[in-house]
PDB file of N, CA and C in Angstrom:
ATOM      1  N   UNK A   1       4.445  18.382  42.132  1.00  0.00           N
ATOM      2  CA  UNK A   1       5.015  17.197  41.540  1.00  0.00           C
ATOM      3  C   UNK A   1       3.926  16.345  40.881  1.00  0.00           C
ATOM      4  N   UNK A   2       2.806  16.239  41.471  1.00  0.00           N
ATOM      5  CA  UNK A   2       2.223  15.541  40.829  1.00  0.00           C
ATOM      6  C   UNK A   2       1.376  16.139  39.389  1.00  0.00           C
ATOM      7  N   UNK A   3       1.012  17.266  39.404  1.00  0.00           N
ATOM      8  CA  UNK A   3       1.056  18.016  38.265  1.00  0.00           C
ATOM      9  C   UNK A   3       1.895  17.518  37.115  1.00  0.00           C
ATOM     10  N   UNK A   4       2.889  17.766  37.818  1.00  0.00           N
ATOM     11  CA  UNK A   4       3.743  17.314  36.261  1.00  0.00           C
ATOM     12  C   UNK A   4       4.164  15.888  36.012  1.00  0.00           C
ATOM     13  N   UNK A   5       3.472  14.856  37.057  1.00  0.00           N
ATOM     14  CA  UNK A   5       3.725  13.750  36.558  1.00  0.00           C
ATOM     15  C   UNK A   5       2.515  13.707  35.284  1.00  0.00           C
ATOM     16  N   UNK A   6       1.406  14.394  36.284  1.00  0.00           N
ATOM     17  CA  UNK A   6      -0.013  14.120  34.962  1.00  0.00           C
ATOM     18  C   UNK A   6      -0.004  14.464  33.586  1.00  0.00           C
ATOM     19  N   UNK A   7       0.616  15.560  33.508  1.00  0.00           N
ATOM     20  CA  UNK A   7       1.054  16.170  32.516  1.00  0.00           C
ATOM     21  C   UNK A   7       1.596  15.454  31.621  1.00  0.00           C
ATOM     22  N   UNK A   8       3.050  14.860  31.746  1.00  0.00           N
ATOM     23  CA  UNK A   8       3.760  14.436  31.455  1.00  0.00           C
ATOM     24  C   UNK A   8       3.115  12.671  30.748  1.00  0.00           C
ATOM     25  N   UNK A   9       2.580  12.197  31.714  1.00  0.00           N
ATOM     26  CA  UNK A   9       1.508  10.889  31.353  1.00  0.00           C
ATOM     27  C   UNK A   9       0.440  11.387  30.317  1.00  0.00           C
ATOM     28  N   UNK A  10      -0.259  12.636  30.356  1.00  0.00           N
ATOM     29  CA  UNK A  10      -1.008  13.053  29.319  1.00  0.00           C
ATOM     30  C   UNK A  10      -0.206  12.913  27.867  1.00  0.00           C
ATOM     31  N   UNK A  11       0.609  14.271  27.826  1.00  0.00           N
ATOM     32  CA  UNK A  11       1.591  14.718  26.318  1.00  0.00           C
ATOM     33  C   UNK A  11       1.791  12.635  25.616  1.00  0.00           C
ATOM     34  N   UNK A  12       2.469  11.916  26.955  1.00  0.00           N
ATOM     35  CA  UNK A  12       2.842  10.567  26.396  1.00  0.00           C
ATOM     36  C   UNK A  12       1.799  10.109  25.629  1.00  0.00           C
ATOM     37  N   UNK A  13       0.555  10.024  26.094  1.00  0.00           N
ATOM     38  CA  UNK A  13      -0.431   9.630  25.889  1.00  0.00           C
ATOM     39  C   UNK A  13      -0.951   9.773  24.560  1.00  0.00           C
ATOM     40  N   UNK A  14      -0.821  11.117  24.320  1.00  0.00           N
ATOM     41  CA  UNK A  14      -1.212  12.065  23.378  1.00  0.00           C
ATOM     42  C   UNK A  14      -0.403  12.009  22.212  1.00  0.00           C
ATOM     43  N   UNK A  15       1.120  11.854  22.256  1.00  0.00           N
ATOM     44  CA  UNK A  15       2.038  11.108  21.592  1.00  0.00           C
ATOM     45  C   UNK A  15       2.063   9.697  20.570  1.00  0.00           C
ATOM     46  N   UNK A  16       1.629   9.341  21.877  1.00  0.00           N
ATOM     47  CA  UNK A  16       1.493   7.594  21.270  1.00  0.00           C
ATOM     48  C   UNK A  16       0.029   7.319  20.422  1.00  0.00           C
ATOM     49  N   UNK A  17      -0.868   8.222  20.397  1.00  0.00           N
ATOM     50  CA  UNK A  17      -2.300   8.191  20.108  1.00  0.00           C
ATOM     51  C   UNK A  17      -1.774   8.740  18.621  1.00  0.00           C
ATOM     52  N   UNK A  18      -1.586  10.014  18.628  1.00  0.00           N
ATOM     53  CA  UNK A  18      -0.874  10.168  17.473  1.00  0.00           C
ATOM     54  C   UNK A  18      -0.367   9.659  16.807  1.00  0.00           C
ATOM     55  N   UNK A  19       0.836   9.311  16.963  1.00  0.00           N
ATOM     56  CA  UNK A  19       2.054   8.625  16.457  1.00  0.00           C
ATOM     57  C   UNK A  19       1.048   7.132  15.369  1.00  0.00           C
ATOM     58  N   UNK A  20       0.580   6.637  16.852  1.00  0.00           N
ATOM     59  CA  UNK A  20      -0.054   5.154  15.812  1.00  0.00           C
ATOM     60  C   UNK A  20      -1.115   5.489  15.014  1.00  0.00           C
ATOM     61  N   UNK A  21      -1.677   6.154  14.802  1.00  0.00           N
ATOM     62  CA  UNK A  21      -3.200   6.918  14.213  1.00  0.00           C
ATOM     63  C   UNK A  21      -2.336   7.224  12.790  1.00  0.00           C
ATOM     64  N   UNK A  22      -1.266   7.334  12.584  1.00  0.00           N
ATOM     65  CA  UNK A  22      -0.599   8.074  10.961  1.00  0.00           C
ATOM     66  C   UNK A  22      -0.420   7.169  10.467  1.00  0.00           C
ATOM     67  N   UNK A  23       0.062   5.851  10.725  1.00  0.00           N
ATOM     68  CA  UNK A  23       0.464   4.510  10.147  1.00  0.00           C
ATOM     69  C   UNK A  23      -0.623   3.486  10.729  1.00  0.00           C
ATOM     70  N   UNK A  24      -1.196   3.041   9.190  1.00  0.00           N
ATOM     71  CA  UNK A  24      -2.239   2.136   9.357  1.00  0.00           C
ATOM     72  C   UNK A  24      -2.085   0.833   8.467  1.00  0.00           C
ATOM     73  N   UNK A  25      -2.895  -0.261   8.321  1.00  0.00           N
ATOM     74  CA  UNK A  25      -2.546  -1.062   7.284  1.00  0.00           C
ATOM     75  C   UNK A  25      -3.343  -1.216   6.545  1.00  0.00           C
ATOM     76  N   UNK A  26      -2.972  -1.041   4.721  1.00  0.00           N
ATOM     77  CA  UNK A  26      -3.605  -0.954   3.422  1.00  0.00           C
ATOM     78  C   UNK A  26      -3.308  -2.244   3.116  1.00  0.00           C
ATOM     79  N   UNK A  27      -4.107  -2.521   1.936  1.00  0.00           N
ATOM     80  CA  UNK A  27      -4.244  -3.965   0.962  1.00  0.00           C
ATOM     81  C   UNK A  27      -3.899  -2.619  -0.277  1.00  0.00           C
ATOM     82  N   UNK A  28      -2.844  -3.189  -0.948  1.00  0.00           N
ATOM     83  CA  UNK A  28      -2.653  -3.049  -2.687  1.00  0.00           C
ATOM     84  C   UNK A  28      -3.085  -4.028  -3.382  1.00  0.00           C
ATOM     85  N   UNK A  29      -3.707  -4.077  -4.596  1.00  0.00           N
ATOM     86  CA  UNK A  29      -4.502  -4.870  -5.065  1.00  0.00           C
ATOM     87  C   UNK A  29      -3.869  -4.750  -6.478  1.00  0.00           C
ATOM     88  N   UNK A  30      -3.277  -5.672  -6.864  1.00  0.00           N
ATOM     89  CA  UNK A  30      -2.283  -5.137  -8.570  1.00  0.00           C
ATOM     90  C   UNK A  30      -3.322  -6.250  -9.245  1.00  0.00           C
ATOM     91  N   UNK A  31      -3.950  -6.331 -10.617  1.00  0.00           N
ATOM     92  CA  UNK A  31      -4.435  -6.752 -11.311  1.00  0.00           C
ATOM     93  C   UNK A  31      -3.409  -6.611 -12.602  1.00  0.00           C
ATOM     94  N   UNK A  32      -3.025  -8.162 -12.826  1.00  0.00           N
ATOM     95  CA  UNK A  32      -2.044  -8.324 -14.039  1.00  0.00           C
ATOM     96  C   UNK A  32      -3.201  -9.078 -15.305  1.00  0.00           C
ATOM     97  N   UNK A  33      -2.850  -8.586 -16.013  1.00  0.00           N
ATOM     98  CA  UNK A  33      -3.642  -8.940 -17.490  1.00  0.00           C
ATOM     99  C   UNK A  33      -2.233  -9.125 -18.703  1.00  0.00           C
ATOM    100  N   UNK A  34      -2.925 -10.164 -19.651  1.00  0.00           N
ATOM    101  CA  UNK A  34      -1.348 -10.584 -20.535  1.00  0.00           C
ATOM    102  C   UNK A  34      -2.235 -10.555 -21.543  1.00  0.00           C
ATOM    103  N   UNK A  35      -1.594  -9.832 -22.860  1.00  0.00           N
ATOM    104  CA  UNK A  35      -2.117  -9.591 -24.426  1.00  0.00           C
ATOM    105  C   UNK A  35      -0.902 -10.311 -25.199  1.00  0.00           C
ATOM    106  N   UNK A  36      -1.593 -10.364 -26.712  1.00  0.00           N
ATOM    107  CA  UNK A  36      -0.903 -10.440 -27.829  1.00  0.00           C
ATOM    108  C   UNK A  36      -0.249 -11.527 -28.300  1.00  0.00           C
ATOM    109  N   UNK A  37      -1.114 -13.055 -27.598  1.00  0.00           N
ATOM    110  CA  UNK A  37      -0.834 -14.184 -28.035  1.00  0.00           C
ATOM    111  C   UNK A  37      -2.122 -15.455 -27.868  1.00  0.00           C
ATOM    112  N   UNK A  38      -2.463 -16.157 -28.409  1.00  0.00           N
ATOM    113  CA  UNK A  38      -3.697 -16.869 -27.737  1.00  0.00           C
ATOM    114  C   UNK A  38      -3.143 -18.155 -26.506  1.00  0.00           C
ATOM    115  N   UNK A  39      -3.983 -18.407 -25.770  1.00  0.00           N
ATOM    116  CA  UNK A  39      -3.405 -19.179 -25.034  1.00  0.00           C
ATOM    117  C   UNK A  39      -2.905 -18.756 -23.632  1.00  0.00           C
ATOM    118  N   UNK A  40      -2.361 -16.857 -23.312  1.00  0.00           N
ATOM    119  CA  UNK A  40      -2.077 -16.786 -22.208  1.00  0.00           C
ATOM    120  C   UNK A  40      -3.054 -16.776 -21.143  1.00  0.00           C
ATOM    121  N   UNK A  41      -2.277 -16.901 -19.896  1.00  0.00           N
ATOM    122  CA  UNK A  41      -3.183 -16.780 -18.539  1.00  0.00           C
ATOM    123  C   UNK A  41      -4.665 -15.740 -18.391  1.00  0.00           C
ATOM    124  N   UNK A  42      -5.101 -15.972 -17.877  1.00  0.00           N
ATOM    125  CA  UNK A  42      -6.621 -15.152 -17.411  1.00  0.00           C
ATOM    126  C   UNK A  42      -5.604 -13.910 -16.564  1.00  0.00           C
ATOM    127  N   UNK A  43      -6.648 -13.262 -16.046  1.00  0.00           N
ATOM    128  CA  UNK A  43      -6.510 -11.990 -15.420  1.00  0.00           C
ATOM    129  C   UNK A  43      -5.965 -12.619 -14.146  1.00  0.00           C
ATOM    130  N   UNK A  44      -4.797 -12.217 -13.448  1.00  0.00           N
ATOM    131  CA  UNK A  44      -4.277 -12.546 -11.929  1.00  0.00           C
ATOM    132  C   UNK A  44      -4.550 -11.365 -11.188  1.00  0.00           C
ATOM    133  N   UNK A  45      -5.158 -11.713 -10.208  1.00  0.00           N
ATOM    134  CA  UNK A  45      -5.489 -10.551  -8.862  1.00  0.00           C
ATOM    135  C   UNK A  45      -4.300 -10.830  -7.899  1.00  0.00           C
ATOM    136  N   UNK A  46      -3.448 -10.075  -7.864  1.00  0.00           N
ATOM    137  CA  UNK A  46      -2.435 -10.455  -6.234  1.00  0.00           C
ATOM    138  C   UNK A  46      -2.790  -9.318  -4.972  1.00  0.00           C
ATOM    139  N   UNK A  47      -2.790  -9.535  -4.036  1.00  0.00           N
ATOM    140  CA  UNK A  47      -3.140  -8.170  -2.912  1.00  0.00           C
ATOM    141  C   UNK A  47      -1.717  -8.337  -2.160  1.00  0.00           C
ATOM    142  N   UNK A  48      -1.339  -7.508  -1.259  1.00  0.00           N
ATOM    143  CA  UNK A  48      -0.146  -7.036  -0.797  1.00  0.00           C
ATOM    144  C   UNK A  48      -0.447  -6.433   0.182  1.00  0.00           C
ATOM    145  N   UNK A  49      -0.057  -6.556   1.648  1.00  0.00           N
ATOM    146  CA  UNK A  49      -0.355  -5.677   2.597  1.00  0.00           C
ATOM    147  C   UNK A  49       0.582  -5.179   2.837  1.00  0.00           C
ATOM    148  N   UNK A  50       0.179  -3.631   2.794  1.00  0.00           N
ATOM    149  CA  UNK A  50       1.249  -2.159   3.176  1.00  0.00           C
ATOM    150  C   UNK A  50       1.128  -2.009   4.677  1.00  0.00           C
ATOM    151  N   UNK A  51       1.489  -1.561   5.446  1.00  0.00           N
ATOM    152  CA  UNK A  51       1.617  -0.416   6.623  1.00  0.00           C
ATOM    153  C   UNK A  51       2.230   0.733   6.624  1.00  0.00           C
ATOM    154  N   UNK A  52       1.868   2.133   6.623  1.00  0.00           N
ATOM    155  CA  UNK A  52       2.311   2.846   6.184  1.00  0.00           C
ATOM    156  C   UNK A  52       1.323   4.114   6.454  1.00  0.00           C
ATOM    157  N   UNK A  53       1.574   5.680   6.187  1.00  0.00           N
ATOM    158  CA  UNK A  53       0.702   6.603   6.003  1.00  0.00           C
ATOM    159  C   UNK A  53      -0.528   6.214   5.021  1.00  0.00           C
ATOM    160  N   UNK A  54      -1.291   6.908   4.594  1.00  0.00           N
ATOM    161  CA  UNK A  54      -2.263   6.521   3.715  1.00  0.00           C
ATOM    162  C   UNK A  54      -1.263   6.820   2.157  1.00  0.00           C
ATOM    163  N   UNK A  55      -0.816   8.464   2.638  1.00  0.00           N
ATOM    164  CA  UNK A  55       0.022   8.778   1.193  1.00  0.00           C
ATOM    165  C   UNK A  55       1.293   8.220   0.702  1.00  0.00           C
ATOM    166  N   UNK A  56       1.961   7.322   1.626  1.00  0.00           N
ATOM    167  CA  UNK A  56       3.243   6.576   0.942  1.00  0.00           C
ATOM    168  C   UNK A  56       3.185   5.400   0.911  1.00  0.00           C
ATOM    169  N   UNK A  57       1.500   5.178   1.769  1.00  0.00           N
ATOM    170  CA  UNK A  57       1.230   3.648   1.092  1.00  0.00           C
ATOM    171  C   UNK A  57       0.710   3.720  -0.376  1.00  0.00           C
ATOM    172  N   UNK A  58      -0.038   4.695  -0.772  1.00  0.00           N
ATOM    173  CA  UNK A  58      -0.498   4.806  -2.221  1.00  0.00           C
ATOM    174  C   UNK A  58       0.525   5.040  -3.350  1.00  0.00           C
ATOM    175  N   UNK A  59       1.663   5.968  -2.729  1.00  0.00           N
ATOM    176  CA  UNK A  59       2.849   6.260  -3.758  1.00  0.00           C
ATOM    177  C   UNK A  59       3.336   4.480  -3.845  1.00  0.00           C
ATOM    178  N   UNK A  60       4.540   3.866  -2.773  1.00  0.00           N
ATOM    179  CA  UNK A  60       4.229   2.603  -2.737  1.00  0.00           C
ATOM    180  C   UNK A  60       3.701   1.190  -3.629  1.00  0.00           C
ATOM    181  N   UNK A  61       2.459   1.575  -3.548  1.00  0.00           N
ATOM    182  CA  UNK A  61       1.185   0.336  -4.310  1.00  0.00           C
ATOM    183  C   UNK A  61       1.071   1.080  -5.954  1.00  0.00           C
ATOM    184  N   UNK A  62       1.033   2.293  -5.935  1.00  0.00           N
ATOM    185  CA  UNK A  62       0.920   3.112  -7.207  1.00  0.00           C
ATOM    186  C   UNK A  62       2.140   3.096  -8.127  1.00  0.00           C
ATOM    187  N   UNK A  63       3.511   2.142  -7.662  1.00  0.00           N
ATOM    188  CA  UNK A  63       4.703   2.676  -8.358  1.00  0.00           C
ATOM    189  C   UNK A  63       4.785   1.084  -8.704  1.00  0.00           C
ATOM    190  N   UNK A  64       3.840   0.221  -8.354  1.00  0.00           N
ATOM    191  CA  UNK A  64       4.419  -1.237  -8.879  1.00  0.00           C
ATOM    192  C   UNK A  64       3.232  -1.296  -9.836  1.00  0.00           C
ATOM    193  N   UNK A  65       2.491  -0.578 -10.594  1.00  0.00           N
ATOM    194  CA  UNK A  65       2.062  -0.124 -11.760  1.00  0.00           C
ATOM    195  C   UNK A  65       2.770  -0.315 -12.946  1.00  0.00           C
ATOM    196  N   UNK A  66       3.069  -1.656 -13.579  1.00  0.00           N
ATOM    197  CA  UNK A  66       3.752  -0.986 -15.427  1.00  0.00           C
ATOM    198  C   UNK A  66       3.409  -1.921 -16.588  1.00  0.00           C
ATOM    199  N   UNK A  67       3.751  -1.484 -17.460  1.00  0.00           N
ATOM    200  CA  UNK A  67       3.629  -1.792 -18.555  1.00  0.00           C
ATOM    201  C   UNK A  67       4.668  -2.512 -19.358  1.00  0.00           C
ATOM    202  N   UNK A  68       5.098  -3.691 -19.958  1.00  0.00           N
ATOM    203  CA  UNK A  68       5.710  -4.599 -20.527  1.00  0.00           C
ATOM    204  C   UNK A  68       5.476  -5.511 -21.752  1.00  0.00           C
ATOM    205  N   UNK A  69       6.275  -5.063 -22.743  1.00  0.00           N
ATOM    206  CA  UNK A  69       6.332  -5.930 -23.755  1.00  0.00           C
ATOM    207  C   UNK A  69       7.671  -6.914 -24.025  1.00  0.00           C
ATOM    208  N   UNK A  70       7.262  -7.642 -24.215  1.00  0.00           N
ATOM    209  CA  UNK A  70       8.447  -8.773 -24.580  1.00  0.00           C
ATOM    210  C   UNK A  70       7.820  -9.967 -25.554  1.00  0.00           C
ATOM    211  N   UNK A  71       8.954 -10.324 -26.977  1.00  0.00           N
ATOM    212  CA  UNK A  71       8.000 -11.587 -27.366  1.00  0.00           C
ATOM    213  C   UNK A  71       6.953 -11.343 -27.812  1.00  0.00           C
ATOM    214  N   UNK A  72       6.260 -10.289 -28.029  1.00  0.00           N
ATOM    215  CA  UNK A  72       5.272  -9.969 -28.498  1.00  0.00           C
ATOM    216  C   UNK A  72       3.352 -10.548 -27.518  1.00  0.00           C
ATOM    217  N   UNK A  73       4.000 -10.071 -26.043  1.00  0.00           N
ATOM    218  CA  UNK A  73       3.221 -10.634 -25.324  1.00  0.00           C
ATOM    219  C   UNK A  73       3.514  -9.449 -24.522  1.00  0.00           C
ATOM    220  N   UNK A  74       1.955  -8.583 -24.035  1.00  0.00           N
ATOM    221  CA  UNK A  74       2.338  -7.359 -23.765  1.00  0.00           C
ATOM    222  C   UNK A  74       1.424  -7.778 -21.677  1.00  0.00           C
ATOM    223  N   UNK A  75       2.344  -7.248 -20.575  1.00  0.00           N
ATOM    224  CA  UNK A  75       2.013  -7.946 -19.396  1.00  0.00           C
ATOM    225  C   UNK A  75       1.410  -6.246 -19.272  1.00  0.00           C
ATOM    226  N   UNK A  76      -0.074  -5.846 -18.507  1.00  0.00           N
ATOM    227  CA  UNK A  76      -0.079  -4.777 -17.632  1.00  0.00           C
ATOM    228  C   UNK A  76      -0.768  -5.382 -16.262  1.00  0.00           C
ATOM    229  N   UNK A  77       0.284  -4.496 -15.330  1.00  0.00           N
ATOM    230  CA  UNK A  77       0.383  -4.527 -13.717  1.00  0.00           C
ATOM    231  C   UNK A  77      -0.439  -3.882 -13.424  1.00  0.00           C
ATOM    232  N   UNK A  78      -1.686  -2.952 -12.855  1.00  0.00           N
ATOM    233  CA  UNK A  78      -2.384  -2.468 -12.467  1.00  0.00           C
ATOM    234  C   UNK A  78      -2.537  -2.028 -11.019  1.00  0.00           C
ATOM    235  N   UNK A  79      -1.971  -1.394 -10.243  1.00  0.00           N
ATOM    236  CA  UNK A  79      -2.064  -1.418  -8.606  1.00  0.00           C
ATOM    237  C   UNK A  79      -2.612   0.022  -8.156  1.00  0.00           C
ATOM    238  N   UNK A  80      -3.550  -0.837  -7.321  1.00  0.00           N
ATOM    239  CA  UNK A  80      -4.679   0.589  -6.461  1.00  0.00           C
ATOM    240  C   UNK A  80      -4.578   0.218  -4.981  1.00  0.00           C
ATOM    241  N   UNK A  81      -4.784   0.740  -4.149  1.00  0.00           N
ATOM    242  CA  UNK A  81      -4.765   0.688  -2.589  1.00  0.00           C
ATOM    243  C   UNK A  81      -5.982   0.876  -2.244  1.00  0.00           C
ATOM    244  N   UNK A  82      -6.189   0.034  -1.287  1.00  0.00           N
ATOM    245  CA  UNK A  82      -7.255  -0.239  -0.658  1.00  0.00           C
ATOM    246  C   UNK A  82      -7.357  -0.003   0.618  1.00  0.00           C
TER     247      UNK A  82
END
């Protein structure tokens, strides 16, 4: 019996070590820049904290990435993970 309590307290152990070790917490870092008029804003840095795998925090931070024109004022989003 006591065997398999140890056991059993190990695998948990071993489980939970795991388990939290795959999900960690990232900073996304989007850098917005605005063209094609005089007068707009400077460069904006925003950061964003993910929790997540490393790879669906990057898909994630990598998909709020785009490109926008309107008005003749063109916005790019820029996002990398950190």
């Amino acid at each position: 019996m006591k065997l398999r309590s140890g056991l059993i307290t190990g695998l948990a152990f071993i489980i939970v070590v795991t388990a939290s070790s795959c999900t960690k917490e990232f900073i996304c870092e989007c850098e917005i820049t605005y063209s094609g008029q005089p007068g707009l804003p400077d460069t904006l840095i925003n950061e964003y904290k993910l929790s997540n795998t490393e790879k669906k925090a990057k898909e994630i931070c990598e998909n709020g990435s785009s490109e926008t024109t309107e008005e003749g004022i063109t916005t790019i989003e820029t996002c990398k993970l950190y």
